[in-house]
PDB file of N, CA and C in Angstrom:
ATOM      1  N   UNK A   1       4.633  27.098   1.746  1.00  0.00           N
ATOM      2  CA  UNK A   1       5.182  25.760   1.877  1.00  0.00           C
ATOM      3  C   UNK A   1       5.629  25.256   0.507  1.00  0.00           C
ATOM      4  N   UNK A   2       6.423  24.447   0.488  1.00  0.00           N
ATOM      5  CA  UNK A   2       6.836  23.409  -1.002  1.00  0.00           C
ATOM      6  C   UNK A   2       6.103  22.284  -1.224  1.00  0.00           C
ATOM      7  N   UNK A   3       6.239  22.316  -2.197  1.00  0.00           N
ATOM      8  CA  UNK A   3       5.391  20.677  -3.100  1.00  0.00           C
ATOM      9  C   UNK A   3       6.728  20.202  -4.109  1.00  0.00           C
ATOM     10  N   UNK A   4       7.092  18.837  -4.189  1.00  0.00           N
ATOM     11  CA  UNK A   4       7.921  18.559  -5.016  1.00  0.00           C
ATOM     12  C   UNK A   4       7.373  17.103  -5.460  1.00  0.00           C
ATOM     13  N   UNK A   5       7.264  16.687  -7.019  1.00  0.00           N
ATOM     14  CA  UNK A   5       7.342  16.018  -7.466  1.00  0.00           C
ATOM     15  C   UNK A   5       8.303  14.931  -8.126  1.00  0.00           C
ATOM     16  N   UNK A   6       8.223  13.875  -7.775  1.00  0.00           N
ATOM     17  CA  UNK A   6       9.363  13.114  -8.380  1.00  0.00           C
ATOM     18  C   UNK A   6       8.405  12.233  -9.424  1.00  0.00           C
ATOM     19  N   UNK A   7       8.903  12.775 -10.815  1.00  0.00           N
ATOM     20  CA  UNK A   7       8.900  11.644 -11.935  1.00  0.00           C
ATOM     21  C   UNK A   7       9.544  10.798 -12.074  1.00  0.00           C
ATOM     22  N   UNK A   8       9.236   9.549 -12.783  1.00  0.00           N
ATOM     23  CA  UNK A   8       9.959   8.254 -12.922  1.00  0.00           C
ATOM     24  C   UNK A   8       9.276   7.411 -13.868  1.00  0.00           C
ATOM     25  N   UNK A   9      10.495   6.596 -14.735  1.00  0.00           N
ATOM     26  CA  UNK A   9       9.967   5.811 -15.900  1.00  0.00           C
ATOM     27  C   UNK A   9       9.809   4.707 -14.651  1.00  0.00           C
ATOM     28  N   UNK A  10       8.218   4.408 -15.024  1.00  0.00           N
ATOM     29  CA  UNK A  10       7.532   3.069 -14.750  1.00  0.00           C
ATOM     30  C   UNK A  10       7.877   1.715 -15.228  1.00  0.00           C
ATOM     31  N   UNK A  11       8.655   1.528 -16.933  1.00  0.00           N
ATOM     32  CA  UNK A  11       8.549   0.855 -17.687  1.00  0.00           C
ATOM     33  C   UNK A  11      10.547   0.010 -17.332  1.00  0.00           C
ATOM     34  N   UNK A  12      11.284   1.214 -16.627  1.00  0.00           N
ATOM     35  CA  UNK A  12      12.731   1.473 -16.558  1.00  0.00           C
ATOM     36  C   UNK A  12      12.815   0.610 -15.000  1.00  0.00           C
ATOM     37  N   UNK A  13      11.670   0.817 -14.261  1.00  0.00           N
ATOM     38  CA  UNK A  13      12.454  -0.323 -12.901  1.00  0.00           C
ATOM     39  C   UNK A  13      12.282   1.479 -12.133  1.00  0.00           C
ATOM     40  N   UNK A  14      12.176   2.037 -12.156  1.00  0.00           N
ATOM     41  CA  UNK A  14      12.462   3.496 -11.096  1.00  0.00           C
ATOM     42  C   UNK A  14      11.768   3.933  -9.834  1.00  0.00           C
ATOM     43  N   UNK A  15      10.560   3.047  -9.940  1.00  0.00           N
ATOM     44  CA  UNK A  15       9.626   3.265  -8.319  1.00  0.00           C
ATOM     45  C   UNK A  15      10.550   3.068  -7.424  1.00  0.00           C
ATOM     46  N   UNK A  16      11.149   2.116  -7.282  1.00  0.00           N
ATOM     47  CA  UNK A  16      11.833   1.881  -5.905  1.00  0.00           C
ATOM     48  C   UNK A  16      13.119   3.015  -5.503  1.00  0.00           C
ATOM     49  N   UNK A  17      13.454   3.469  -6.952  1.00  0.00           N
ATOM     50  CA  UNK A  17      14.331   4.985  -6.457  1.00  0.00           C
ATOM     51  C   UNK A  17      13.734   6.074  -6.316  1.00  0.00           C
ATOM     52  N   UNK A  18      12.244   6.113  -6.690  1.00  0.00           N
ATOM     53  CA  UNK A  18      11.632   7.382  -6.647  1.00  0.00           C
ATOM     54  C   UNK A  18      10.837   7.293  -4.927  1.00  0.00           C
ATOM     55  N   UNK A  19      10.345   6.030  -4.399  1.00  0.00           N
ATOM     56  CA  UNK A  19      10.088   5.759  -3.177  1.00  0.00           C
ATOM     57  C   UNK A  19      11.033   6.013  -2.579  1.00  0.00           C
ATOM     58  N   UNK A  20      12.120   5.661  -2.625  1.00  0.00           N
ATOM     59  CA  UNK A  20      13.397   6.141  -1.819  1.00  0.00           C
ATOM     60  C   UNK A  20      13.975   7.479  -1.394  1.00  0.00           C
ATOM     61  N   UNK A  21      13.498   7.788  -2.796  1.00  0.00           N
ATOM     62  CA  UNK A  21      13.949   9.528  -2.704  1.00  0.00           C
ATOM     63  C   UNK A  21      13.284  10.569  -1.610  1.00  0.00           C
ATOM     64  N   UNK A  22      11.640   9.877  -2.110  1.00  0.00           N
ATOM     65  CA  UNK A  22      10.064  10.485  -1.305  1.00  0.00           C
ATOM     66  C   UNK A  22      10.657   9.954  -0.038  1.00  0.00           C
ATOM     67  N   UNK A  23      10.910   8.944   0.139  1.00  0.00           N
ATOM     68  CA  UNK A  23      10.958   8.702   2.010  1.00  0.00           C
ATOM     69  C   UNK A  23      12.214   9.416   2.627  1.00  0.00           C
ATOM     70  N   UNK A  24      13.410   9.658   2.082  1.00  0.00           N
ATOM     71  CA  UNK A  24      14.444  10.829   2.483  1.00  0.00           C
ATOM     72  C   UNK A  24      14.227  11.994   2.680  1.00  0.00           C
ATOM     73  N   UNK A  25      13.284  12.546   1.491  1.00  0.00           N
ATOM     74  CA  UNK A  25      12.751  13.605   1.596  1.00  0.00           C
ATOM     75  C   UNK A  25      12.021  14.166   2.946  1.00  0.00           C
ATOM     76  N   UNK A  26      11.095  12.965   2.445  1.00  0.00           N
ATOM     77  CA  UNK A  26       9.695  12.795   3.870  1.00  0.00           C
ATOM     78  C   UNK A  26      10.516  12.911   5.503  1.00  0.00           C
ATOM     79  N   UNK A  27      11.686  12.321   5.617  1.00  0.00           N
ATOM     80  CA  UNK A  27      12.337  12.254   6.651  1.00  0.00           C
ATOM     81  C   UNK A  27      13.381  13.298   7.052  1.00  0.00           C
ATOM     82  N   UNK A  28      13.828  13.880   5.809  1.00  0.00           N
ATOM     83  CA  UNK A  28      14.578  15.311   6.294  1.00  0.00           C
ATOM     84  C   UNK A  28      14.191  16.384   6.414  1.00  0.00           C
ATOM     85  N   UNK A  29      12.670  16.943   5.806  1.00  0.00           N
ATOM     86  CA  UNK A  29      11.850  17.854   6.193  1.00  0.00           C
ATOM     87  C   UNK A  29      10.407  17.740   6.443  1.00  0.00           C
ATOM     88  N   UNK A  30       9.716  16.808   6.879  1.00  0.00           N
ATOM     89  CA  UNK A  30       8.717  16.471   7.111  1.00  0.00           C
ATOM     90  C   UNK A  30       7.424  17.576   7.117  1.00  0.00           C
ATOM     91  N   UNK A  31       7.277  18.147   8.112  1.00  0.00           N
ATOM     92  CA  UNK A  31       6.091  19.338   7.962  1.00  0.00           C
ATOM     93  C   UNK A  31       6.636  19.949   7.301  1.00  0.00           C
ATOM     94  N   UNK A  32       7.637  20.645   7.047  1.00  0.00           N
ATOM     95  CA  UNK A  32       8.239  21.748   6.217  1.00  0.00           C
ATOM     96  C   UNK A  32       7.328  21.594   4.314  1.00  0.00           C
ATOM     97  N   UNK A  33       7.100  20.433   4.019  1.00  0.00           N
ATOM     98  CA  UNK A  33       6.499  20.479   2.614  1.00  0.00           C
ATOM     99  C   UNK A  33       4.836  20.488   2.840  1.00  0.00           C
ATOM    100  N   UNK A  34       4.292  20.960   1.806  1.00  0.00           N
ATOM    101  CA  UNK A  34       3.532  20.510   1.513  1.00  0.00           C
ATOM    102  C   UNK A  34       2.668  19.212   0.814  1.00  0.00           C
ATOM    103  N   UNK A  35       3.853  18.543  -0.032  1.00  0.00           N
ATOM    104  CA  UNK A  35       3.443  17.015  -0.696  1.00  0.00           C
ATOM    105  C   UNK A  35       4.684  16.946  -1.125  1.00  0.00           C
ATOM    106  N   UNK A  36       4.788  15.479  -1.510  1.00  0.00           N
ATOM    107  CA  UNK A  36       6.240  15.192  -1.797  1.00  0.00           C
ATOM    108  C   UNK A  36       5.319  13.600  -2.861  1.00  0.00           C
ATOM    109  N   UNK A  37       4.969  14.473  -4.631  1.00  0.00           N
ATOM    110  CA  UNK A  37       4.792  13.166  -5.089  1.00  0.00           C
ATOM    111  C   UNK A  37       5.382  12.468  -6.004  1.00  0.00           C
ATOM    112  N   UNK A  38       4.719  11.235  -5.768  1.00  0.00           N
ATOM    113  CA  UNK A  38       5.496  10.358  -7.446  1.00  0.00           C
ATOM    114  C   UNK A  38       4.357  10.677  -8.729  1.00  0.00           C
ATOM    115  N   UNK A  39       5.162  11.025  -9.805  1.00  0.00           N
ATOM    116  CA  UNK A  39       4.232  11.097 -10.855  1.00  0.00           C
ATOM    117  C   UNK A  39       5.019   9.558 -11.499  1.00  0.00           C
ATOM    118  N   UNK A  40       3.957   8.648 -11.668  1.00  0.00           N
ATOM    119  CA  UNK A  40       4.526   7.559 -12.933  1.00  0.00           C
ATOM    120  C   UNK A  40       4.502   7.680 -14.567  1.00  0.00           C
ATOM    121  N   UNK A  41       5.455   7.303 -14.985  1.00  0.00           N
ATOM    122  CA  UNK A  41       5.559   8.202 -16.754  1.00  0.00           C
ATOM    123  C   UNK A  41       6.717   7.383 -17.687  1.00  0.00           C
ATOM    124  N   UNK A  42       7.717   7.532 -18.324  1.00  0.00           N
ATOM    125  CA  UNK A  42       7.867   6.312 -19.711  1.00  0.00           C
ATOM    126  C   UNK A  42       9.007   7.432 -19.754  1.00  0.00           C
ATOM    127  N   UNK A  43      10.017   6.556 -21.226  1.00  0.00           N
ATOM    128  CA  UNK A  43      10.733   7.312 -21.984  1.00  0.00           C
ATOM    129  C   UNK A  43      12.198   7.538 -20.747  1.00  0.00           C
ATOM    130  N   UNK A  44      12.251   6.928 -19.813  1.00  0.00           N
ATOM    131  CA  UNK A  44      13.765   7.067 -19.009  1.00  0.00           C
ATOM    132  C   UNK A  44      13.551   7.725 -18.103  1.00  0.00           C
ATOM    133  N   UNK A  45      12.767   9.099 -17.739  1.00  0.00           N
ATOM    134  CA  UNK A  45      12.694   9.712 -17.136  1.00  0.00           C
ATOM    135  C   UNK A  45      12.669   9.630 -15.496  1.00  0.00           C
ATOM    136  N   UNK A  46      13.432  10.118 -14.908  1.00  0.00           N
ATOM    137  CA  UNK A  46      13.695  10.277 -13.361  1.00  0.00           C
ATOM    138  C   UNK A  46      14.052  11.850 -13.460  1.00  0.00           C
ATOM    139  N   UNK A  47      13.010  13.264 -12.885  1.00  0.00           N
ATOM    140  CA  UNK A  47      13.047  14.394 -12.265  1.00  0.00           C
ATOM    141  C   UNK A  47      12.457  14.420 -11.364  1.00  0.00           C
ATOM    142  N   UNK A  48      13.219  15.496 -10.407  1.00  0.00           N
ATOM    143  CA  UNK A  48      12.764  16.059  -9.234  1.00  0.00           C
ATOM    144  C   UNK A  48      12.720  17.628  -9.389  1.00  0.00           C
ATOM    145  N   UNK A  49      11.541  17.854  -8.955  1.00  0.00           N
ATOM    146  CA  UNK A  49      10.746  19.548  -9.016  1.00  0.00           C
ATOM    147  C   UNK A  49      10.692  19.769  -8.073  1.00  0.00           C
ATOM    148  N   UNK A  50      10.992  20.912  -7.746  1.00  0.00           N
ATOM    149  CA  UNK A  50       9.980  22.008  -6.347  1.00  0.00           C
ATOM    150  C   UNK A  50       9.605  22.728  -6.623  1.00  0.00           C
ATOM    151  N   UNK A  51       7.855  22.866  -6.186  1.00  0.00           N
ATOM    152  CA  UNK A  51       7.169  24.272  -7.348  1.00  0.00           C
ATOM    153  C   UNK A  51       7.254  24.588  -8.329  1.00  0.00           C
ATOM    154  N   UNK A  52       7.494  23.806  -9.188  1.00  0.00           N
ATOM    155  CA  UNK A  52       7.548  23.768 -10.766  1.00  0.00           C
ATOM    156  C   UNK A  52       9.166  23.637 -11.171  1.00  0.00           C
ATOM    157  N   UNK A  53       9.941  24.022 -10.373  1.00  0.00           N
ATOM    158  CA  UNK A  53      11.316  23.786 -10.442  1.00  0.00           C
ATOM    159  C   UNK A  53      11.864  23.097 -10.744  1.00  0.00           C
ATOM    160  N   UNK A  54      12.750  22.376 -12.084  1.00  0.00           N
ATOM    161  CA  UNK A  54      13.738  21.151 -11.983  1.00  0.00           C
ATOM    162  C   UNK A  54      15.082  21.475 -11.259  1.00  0.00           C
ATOM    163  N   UNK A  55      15.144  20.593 -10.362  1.00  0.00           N
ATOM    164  CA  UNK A  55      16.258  20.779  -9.478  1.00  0.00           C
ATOM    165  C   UNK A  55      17.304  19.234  -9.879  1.00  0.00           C
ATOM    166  N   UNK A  56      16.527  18.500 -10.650  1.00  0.00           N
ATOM    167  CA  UNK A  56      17.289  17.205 -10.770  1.00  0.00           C
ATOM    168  C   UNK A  56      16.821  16.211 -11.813  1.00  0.00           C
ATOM    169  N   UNK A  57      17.246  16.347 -13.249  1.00  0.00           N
ATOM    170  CA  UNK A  57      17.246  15.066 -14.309  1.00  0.00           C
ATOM    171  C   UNK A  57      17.960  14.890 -14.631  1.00  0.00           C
ATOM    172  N   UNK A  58      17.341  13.264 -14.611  1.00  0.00           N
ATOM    173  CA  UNK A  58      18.516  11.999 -15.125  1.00  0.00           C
ATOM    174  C   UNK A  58      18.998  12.106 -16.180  1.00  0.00           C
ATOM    175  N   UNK A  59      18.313  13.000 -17.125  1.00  0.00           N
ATOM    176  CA  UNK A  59      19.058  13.258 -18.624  1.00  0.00           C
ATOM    177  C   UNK A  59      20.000  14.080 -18.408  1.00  0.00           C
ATOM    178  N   UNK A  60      20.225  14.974 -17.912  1.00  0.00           N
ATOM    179  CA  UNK A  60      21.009  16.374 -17.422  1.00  0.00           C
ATOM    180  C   UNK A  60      21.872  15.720 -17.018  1.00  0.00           C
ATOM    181  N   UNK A  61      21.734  15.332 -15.073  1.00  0.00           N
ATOM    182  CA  UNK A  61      22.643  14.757 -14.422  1.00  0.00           C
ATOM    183  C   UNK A  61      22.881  13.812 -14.529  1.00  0.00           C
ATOM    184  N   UNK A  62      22.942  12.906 -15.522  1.00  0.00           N
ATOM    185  CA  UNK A  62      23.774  11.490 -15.356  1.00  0.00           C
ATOM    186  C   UNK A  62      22.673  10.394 -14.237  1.00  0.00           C
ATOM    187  N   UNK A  63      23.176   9.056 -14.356  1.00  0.00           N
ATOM    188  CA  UNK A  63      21.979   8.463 -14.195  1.00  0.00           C
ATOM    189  C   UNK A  63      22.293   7.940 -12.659  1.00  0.00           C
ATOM    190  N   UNK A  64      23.448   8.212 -12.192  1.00  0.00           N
ATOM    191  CA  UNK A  64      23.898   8.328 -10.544  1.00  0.00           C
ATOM    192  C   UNK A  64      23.581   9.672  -9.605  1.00  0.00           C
ATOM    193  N   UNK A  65      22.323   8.761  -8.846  1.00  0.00           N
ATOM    194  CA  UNK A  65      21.536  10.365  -8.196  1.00  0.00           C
ATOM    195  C   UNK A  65      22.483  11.015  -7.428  1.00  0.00           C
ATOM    196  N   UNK A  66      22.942  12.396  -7.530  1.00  0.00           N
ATOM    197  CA  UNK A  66      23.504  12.866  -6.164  1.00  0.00           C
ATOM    198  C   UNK A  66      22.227  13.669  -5.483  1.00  0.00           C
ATOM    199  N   UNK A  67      21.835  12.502  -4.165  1.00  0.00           N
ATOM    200  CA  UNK A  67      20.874  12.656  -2.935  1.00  0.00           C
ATOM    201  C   UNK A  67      21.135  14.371  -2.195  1.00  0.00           C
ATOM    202  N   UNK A  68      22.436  14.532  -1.907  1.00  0.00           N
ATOM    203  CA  UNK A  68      23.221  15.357  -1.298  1.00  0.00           C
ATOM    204  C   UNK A  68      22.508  16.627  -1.931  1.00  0.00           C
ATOM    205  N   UNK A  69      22.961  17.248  -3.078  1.00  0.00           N
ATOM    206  CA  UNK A  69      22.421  17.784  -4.283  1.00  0.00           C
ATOM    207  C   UNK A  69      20.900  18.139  -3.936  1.00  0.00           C
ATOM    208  N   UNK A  70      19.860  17.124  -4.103  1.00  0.00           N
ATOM    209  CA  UNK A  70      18.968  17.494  -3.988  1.00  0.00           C
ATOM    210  C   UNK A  70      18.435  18.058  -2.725  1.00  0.00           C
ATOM    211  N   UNK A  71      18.794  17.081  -1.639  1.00  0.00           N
ATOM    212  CA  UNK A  71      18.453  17.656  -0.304  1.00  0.00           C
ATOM    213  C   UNK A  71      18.973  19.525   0.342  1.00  0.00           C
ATOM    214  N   UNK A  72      20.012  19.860  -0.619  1.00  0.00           N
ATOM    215  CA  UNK A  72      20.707  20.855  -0.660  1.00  0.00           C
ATOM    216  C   UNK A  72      19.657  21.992  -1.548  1.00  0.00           C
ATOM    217  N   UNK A  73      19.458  21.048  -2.788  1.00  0.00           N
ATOM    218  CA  UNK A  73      18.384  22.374  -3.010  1.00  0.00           C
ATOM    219  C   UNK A  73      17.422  22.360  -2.801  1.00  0.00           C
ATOM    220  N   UNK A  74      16.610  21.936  -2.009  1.00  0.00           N
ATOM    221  CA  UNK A  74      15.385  21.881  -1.583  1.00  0.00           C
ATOM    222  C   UNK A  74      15.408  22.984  -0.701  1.00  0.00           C
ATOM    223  N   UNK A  75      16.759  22.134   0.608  1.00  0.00           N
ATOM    224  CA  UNK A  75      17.024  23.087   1.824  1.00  0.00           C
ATOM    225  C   UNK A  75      16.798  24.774   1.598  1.00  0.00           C
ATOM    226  N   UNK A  76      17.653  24.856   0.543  1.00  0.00           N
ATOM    227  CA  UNK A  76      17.820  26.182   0.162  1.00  0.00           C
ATOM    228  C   UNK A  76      16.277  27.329  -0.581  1.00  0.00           C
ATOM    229  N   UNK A  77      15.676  26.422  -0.838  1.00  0.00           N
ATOM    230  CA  UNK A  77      14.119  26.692  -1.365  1.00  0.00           C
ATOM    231  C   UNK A  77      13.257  27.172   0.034  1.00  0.00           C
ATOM    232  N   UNK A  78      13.774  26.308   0.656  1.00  0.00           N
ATOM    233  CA  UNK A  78      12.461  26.233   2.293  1.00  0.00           C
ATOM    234  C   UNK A  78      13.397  27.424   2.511  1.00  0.00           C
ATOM    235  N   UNK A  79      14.488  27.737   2.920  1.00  0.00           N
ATOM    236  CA  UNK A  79      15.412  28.550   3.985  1.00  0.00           C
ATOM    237  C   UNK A  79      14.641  29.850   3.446  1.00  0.00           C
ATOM    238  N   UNK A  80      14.433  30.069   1.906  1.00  0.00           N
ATOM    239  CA  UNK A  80      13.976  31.335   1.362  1.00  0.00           C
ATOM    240  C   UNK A  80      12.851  31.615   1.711  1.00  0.00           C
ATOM    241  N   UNK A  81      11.693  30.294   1.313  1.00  0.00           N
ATOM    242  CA  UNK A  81      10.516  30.785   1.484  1.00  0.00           C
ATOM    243  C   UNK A  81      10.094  30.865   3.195  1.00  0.00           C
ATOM    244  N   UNK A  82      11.176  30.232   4.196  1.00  0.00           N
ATOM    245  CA  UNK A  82      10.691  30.888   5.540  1.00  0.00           C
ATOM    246  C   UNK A  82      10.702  32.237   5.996  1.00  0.00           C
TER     247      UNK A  82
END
């Protein structure tokens, strides 16, 4: 199964995009994960991991999430490990 973590600056306003993210998540593959968490943390930061994986930072990608993107590589993570 997958575990993915979403980091987020606490200090930046980002819970409510990192809740957002977790409940899309939560809703497009539900049993398929194993946990889907928020880590809270400083310094700008918004990543998304699977299994240790960065699949998505805000430093990298620019500070406009593409949702699409992530749900795409996740998909593609589960499709393997089924």
């Amino acid at each position: 199964m997958t575990a993915i973590e979403i980091e987020y600056c606490v200090p930046c306003g980002l819970l409510d995009r990192a809740i957002a993210t977790q409940t899309r998540l939560l809703d497009e593959f539900g049993q398929k994960l194993d946990s889907v968490s928020l880590v809270p943390s400083h310094g700008g930061v918004f990543i998304v991991t699977v299994d240790g994986e960065t699949i998505w930072d805000k430093s990298v990608h620019g500070a406009e999430m593409d949702m699409n993107l992530i749900v795409n590589a996740i998909d593609d993570r589960i499709s393997v490990d089924a």
